[in-house]
PDB file of N, CA and C in Angstrom:
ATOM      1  N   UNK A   1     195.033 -70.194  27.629  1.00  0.00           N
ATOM      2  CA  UNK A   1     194.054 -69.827  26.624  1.00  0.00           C
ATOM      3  C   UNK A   1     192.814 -69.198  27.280  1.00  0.00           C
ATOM      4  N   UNK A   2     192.293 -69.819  28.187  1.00  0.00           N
ATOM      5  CA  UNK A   2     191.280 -69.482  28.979  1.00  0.00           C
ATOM      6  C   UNK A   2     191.362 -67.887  29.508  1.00  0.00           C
ATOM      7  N   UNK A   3     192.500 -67.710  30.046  1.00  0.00           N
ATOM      8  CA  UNK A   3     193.165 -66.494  30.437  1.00  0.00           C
ATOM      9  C   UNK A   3     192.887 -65.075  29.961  1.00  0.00           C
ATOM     10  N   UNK A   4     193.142 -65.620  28.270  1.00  0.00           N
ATOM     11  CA  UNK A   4     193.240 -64.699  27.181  1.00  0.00           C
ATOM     12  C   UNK A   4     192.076 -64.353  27.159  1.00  0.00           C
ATOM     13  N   UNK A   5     191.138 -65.125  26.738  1.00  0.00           N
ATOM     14  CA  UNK A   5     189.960 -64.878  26.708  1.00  0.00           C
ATOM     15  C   UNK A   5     189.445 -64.436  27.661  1.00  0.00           C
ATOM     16  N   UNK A   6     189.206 -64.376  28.895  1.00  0.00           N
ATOM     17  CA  UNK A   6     188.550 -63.901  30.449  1.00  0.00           C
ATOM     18  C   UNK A   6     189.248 -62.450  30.146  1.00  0.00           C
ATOM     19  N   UNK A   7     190.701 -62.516  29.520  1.00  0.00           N
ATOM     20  CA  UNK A   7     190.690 -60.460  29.913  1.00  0.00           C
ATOM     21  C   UNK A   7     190.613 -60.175  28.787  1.00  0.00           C
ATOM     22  N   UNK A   8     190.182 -60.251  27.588  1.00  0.00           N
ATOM     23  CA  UNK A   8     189.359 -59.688  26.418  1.00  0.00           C
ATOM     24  C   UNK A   8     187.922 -59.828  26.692  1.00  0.00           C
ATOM     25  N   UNK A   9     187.531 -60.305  27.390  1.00  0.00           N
ATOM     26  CA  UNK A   9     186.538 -60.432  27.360  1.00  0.00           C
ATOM     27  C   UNK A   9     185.681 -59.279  28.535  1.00  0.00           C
ATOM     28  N   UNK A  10     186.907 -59.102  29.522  1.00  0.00           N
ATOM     29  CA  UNK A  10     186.933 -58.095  30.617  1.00  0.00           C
ATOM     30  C   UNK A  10     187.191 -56.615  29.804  1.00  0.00           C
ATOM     31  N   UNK A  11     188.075 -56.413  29.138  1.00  0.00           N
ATOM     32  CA  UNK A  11     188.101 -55.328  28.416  1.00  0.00           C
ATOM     33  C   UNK A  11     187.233 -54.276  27.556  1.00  0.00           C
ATOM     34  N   UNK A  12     186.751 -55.834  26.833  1.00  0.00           N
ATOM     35  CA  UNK A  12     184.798 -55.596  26.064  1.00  0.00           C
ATOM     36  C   UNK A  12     184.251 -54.974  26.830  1.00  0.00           C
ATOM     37  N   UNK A  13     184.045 -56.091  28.211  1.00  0.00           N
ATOM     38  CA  UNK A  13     182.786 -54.937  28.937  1.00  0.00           C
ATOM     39  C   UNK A  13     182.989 -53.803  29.697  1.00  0.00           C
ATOM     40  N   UNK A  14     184.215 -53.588  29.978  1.00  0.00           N
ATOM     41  CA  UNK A  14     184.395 -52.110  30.305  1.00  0.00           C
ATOM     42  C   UNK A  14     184.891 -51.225  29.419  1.00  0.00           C
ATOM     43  N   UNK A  15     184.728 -51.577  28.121  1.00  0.00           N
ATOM     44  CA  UNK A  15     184.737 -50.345  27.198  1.00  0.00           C
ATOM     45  C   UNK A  15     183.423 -50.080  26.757  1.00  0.00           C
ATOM     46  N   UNK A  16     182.265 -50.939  26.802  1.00  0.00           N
ATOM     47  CA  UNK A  16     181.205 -51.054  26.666  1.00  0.00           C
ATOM     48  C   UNK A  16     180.329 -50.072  27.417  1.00  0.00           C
ATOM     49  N   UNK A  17     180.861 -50.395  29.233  1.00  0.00           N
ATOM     50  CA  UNK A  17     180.204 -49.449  29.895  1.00  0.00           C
ATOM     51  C   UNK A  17     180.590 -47.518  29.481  1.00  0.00           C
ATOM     52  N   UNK A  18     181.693 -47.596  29.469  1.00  0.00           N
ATOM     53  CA  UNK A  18     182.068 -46.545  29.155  1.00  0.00           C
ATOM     54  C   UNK A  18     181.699 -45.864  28.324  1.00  0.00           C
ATOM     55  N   UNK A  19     181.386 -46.378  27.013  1.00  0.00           N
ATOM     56  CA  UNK A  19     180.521 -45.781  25.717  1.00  0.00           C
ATOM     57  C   UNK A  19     179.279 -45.593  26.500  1.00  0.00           C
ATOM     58  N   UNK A  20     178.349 -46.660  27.281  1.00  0.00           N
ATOM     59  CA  UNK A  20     177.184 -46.158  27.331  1.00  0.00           C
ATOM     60  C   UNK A  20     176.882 -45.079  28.291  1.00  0.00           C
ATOM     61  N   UNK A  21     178.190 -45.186  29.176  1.00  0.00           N
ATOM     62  CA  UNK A  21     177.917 -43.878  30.006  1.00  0.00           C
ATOM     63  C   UNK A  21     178.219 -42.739  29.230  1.00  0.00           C
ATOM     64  N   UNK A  22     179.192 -42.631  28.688  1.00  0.00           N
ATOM     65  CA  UNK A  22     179.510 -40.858  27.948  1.00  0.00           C
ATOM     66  C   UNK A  22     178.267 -40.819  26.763  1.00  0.00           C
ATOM     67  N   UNK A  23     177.694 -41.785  26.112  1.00  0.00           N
ATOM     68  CA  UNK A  23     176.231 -41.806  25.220  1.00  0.00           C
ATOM     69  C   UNK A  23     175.172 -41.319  26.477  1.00  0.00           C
ATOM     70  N   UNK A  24     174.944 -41.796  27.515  1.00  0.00           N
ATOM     71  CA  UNK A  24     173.951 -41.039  27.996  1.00  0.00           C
ATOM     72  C   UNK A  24     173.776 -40.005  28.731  1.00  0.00           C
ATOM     73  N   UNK A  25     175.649 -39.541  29.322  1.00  0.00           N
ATOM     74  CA  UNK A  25     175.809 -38.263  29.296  1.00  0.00           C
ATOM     75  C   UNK A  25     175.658 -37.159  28.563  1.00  0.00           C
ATOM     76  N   UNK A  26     175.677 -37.909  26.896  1.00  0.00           N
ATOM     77  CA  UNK A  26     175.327 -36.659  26.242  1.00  0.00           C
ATOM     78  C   UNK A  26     174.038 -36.935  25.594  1.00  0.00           C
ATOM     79  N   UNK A  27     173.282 -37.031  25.897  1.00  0.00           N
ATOM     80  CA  UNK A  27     171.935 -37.450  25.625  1.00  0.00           C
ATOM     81  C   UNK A  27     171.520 -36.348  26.919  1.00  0.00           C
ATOM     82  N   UNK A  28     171.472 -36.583  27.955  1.00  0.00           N
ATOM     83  CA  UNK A  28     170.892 -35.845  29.475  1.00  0.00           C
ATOM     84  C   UNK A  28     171.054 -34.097  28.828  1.00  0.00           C
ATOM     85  N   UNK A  29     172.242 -33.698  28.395  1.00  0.00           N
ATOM     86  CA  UNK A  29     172.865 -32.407  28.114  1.00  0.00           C
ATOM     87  C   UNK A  29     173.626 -31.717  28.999  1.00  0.00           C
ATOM     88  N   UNK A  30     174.019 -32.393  29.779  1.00  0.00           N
ATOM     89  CA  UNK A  30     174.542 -31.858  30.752  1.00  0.00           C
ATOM     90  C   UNK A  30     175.801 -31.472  29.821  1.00  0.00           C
ATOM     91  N   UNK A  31     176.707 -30.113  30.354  1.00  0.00           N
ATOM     92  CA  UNK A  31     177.985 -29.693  29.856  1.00  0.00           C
ATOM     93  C   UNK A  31     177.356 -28.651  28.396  1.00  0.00           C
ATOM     94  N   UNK A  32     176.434 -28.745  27.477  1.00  0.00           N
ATOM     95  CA  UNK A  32     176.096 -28.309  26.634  1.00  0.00           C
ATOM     96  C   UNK A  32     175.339 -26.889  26.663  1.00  0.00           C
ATOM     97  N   UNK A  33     175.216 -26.218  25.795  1.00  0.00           N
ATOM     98  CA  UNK A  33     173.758 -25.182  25.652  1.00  0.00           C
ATOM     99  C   UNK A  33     173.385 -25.472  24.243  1.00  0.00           C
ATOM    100  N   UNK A  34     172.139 -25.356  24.889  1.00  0.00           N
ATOM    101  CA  UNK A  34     170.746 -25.338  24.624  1.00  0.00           C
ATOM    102  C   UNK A  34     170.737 -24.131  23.081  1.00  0.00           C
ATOM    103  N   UNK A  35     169.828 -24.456  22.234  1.00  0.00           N
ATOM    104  CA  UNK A  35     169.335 -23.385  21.771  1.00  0.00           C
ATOM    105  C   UNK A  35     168.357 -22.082  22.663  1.00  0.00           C
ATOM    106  N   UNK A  36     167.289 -23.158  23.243  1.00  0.00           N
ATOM    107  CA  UNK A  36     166.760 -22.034  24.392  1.00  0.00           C
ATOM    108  C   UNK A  36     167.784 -21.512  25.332  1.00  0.00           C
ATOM    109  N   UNK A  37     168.665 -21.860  25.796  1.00  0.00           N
ATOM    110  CA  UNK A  37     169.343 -21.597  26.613  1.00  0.00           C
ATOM    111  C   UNK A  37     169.996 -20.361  25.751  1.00  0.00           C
ATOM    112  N   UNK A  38     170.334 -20.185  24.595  1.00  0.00           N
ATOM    113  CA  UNK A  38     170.966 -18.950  23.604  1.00  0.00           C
ATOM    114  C   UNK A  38     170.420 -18.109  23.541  1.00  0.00           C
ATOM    115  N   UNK A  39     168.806 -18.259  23.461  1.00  0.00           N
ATOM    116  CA  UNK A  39     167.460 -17.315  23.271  1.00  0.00           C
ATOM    117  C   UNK A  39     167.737 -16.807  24.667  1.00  0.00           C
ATOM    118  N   UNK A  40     167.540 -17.513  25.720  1.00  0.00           N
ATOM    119  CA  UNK A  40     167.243 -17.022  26.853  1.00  0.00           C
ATOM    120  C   UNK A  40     168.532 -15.674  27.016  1.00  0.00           C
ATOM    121  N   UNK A  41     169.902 -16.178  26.937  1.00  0.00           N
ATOM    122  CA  UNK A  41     171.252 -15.310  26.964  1.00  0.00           C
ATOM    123  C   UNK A  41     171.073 -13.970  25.945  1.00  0.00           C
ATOM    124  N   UNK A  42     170.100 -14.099  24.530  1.00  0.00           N
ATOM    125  CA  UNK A  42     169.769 -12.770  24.167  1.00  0.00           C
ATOM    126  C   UNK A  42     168.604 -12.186  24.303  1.00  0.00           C
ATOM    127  N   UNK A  43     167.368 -12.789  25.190  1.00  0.00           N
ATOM    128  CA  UNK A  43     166.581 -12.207  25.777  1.00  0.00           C
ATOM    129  C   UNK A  43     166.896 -11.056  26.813  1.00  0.00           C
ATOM    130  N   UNK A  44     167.236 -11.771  27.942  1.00  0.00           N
ATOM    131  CA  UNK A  44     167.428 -11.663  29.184  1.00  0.00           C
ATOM    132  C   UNK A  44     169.586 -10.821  29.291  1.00  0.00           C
ATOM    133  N   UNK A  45     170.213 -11.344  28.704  1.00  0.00           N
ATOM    134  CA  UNK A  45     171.017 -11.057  28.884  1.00  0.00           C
ATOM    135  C   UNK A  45     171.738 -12.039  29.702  1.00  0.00           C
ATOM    136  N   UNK A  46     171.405 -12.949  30.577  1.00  0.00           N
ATOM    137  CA  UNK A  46     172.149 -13.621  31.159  1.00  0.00           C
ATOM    138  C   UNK A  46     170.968 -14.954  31.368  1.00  0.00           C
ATOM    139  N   UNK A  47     172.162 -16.332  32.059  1.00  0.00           N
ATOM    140  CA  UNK A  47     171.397 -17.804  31.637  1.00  0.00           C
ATOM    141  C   UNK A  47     171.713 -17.981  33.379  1.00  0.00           C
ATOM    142  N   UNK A  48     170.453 -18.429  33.642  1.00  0.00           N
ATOM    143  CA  UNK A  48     170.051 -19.149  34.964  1.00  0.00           C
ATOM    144  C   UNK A  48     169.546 -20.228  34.831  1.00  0.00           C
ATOM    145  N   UNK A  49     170.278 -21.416  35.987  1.00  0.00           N
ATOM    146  CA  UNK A  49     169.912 -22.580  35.378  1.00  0.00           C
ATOM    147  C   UNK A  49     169.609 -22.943  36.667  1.00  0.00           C
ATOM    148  N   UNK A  50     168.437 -23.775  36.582  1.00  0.00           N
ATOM    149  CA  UNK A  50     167.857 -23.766  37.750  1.00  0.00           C
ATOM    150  C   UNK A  50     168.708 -24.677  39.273  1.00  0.00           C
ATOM    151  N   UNK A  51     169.581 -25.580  38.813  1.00  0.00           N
ATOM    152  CA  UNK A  51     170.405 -26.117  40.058  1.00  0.00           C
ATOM    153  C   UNK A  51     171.264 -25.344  40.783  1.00  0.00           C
ATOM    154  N   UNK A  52     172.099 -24.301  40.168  1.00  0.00           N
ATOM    155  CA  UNK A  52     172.500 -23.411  40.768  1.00  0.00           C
ATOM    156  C   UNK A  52     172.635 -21.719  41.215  1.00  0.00           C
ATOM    157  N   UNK A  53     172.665 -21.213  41.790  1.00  0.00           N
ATOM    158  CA  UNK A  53     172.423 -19.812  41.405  1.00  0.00           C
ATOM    159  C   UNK A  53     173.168 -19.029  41.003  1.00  0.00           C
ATOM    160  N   UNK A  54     173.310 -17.771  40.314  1.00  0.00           N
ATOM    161  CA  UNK A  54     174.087 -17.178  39.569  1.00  0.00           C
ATOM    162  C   UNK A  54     175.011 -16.449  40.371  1.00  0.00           C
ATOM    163  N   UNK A  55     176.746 -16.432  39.549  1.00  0.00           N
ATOM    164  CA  UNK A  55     177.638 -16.095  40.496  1.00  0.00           C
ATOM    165  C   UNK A  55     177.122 -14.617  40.805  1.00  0.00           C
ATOM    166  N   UNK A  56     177.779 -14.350  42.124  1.00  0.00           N
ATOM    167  CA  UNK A  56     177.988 -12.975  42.702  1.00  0.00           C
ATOM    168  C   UNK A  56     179.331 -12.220  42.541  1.00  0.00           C
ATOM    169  N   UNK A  57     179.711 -11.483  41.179  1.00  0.00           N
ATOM    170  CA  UNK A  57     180.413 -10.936  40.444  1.00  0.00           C
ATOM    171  C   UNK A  57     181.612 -10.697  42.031  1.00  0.00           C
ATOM    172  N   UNK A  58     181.038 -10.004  42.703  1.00  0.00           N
ATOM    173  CA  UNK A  58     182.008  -9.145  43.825  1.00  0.00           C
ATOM    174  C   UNK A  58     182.129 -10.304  44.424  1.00  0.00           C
ATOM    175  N   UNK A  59     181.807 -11.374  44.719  1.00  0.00           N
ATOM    176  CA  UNK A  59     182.909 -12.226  45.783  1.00  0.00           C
ATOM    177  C   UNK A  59     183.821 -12.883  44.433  1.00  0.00           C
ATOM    178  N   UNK A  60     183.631 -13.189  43.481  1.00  0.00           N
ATOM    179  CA  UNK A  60     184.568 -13.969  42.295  1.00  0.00           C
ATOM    180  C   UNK A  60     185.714 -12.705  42.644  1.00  0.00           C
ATOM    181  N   UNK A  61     185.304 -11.307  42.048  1.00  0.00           N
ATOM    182  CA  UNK A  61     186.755 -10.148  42.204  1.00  0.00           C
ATOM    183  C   UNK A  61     187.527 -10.449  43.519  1.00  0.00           C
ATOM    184  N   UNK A  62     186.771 -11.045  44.344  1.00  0.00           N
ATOM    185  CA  UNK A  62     187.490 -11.358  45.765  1.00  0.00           C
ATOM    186  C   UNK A  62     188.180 -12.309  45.942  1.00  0.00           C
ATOM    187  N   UNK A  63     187.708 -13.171  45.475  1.00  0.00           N
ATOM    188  CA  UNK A  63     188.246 -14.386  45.508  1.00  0.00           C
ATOM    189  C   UNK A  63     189.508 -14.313  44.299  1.00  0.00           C
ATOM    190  N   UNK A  64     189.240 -13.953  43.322  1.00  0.00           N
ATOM    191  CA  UNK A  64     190.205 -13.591  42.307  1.00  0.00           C
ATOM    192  C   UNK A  64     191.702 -12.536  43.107  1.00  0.00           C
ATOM    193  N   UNK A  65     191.397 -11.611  43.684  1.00  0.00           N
ATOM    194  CA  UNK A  65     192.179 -10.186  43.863  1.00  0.00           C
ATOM    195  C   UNK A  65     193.056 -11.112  45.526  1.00  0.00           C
ATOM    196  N   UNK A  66     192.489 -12.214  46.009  1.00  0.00           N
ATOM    197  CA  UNK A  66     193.223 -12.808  46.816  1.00  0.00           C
ATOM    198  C   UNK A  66     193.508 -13.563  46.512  1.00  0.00           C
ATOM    199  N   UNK A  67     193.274 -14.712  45.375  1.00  0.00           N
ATOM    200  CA  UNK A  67     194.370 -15.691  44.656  1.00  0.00           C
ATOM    201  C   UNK A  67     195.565 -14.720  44.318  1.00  0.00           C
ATOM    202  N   UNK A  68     195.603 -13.706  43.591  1.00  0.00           N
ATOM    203  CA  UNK A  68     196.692 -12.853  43.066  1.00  0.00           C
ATOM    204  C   UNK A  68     197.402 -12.185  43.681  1.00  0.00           C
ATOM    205  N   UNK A  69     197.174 -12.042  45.123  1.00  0.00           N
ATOM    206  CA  UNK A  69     197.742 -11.301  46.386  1.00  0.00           C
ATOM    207  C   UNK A  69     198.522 -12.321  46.712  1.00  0.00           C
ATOM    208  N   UNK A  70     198.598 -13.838  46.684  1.00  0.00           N
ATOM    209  CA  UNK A  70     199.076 -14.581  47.304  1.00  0.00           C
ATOM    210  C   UNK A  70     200.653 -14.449  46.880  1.00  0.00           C
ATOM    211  N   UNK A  71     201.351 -14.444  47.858  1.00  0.00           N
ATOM    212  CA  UNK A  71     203.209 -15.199  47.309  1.00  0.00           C
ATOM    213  C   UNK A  71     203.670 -15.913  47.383  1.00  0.00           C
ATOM    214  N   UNK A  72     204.290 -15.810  46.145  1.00  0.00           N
ATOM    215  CA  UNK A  72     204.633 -17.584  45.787  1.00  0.00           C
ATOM    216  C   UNK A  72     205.507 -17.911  45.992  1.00  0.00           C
ATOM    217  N   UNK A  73     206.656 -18.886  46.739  1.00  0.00           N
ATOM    218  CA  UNK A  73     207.922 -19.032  46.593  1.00  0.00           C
ATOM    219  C   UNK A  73     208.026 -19.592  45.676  1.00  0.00           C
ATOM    220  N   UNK A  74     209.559 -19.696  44.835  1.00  0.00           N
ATOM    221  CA  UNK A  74     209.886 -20.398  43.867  1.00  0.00           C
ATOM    222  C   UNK A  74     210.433 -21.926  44.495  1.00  0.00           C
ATOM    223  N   UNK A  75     210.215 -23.013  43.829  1.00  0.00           N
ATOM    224  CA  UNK A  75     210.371 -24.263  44.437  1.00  0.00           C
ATOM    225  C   UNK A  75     212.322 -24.133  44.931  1.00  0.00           C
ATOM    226  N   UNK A  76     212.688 -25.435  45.634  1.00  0.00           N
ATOM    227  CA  UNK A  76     213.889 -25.602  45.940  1.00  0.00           C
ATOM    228  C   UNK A  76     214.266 -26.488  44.887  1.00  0.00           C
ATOM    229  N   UNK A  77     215.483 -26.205  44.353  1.00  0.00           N
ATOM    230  CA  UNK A  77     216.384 -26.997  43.448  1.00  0.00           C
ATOM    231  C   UNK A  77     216.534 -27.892  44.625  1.00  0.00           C
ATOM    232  N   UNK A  78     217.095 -28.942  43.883  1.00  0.00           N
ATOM    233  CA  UNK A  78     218.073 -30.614  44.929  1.00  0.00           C
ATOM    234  C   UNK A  78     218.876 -30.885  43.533  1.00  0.00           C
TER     235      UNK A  78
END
């Protein structure tokens, strides 16, 4: 009986944490835009956010045009 109760009771609180973490993940905004952040994209034309800096179009085509260069074997049947 005791048992039962200790892992319901274990379950509670880690579903508990879990709500309060994804609640204050989306509270922070992280993953989201902004209304300013929309203004800014038809101001400006493009959104800079201050932790990272904005991609450099020509190494992505690079990085892209050599993922797609790569050959692939097809796996081995068994």
């Amino acid at each position: 009986m005791y048992m039962k109760f200790a892992f319901w009771l274990t379950v509670l609180t880690v579903v508990a944490v879990v709500v309060r973490l994804l609640r204050s993940q989306a509270r922070d905004g992280r993953g989201s835009v902004t209304d300013d952040m929309v203004r800014q994209i038809e101001h400006q034309g493009t959104l800079r956010v201050e932790e990272r800096e904005p991609l450099d179009i020509e190494d992505v085509r690079a990085e892209e045009d050599s993922f797609w260069s790569e050959t692939w074997d097809e796996p081995e049947e068994i």
